[in-house]
Protein backbone atom coordinates (compact mmCIF):
# COMPACT_ATOMS: atom_id res chain seq x y z
CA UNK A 1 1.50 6.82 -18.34
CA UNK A 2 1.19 3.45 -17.03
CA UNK A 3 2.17 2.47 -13.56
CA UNK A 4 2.90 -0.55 -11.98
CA UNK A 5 0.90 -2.87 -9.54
CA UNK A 6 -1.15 -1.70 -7.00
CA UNK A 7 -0.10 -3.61 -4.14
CA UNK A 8 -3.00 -4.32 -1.05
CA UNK A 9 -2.06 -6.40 1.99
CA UNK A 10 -4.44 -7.36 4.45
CA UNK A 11 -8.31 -7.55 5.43
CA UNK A 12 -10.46 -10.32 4.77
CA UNK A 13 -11.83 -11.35 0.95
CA UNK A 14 -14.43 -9.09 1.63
CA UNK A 15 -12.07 -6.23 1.71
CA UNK A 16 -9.67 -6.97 -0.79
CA UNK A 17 -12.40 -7.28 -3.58
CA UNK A 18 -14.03 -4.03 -2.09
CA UNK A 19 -10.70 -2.18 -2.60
CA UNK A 20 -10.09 -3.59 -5.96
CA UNK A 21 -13.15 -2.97 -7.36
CA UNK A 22 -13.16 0.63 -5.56
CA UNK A 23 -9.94 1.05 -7.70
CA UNK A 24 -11.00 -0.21 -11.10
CA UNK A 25 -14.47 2.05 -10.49
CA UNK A 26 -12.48 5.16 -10.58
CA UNK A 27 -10.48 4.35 -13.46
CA UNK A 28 -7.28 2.83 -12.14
CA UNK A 29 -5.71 0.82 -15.18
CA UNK A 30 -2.91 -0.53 -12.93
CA UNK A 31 -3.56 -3.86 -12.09
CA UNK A 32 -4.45 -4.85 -8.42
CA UNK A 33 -2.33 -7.81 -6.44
CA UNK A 34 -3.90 -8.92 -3.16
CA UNK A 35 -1.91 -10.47 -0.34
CA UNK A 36 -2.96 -11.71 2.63
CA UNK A 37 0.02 -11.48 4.86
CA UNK A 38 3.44 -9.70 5.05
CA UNK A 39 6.13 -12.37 3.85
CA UNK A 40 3.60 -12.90 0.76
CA UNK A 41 4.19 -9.70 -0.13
CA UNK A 42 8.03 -9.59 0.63
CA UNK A 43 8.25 -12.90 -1.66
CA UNK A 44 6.46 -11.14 -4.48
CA UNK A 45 9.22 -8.04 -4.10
CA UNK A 46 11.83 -10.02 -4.16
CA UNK A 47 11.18 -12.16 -7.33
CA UNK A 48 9.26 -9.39 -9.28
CA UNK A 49 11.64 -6.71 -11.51
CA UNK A 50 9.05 -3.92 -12.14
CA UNK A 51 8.68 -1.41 -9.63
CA UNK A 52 5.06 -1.36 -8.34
CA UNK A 53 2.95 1.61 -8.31
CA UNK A 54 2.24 1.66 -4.28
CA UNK A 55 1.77 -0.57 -1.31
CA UNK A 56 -1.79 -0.32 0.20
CA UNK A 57 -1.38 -2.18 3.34
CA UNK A 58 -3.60 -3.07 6.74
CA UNK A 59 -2.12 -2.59 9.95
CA UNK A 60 -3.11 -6.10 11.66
CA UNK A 61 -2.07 -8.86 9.38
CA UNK A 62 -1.87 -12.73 10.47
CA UNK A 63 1.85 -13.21 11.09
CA UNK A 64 3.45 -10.18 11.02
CA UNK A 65 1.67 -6.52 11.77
CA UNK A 66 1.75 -4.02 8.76
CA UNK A 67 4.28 -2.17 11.15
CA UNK A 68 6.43 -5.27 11.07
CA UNK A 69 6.52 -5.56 7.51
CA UNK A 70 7.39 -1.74 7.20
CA UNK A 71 10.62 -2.76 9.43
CA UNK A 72 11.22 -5.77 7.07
CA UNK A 73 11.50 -3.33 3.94
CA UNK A 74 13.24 -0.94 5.52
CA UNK A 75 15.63 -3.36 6.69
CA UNK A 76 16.09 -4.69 3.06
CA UNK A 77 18.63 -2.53 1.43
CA UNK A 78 17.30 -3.87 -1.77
CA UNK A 79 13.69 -3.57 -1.15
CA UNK A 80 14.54 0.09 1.06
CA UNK A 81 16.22 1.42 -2.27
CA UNK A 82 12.99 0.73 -4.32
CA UNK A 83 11.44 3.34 -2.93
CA UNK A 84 7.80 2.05 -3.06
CA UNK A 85 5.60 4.48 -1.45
CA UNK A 86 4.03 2.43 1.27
CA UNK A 87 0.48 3.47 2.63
CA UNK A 88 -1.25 2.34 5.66
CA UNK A 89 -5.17 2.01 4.86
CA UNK A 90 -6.14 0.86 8.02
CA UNK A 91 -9.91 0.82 10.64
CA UNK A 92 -7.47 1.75 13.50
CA UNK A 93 -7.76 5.01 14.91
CA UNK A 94 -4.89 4.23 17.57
CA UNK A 95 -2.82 7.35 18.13
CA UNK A 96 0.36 4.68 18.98
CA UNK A 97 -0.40 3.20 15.51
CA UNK A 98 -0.15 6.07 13.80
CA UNK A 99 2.77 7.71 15.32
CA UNK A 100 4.91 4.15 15.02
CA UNK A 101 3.75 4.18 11.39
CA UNK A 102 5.29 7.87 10.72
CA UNK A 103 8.22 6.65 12.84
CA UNK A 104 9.06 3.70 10.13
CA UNK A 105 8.96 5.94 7.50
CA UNK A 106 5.62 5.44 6.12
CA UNK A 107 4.47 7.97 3.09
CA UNK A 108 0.89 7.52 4.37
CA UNK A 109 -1.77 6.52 7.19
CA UNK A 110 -5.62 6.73 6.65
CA UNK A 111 -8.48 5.13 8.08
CA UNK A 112 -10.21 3.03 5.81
CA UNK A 113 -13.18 5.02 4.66
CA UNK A 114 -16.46 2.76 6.02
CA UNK A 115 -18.84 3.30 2.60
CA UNK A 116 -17.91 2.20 -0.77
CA UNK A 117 -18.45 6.08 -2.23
CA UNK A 118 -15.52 7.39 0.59
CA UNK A 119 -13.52 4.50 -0.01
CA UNK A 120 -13.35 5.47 -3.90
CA UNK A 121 -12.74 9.05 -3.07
CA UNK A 122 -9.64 8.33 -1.11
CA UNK A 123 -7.91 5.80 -3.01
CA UNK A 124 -8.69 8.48 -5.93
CA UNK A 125 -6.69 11.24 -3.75
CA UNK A 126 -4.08 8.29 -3.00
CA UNK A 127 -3.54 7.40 -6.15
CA UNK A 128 -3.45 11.01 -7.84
CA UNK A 129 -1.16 12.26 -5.58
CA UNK A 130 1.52 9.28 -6.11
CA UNK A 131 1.03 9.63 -10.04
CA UNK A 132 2.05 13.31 -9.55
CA UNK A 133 5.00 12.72 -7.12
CA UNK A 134 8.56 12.30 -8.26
CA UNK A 135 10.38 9.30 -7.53
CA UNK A 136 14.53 8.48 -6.90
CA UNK A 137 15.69 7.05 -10.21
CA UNK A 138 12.69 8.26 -12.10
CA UNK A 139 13.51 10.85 -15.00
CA UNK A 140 12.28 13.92 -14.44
């Protein structure tokens, strides 16, 4: 089966090619969208119809923080009701962080892996356990 996007928001060029090509390395067919801020992203949910396959996002992001944007789609009936599995991939190790992430509802918060190897190993266990999951308004 084919899934939608992968959405990733945040980190530098550097790491938005890194997680791409960590992605495409283990097989993922879905095709990879890179934002570099929050109200990129929201733009790109609001004008695209398919429903992407998950949201990989950074906590810090110029503009708004990761946790921000979280509030944004949860605040969007519309965007709430799409029911995108959003995933923090983050370098903090804040407790805070982490318990305001589970507080917005977030499906997911790990600490971006720091070799190329570990990074492909967790977006593998990401990404397999979303393909499994069942969805709202998915046929089961």
């Amino acid at each position: 089966m084919e899934n939608g996007p992968i959405l990733y928001v945040g980190g530098d060029e550097d790491d938005r090619y890194l997680v791409k090509d960590a992605l495409e390395s283990i097989g993922r067919t879905s095709k990879v969208i890179n934002f570099d801020n929050g109200q990129a992203l929201i733009d790109y949910l609001n004008s695209c119809k398919e429903r992407p396959f998950i949201i990989l996002c950074d906590l810090y992001l110029p503009q708004m923080t990761g946790l921000e944007l979280k509030e944004v789609i949860n605040a969007d009936d519309n965007l709430k009701r799409r029911t995108i599995p959003f995933i923090f991939l983050s370098e903090s190790v804040n407790p805070k962080d982490v318990d305001d992430a589970y507080m917005s509802l977030v499906q997911g918060f790990y600490v971006k892996a720091t070799t190329y190897e570990a990074l492909k190993n967790q977006l593998r266990a990401i990404c397999e356990y979303w393909e499994l999951a069942t969805l709202p308004g998915e046929k089961v």
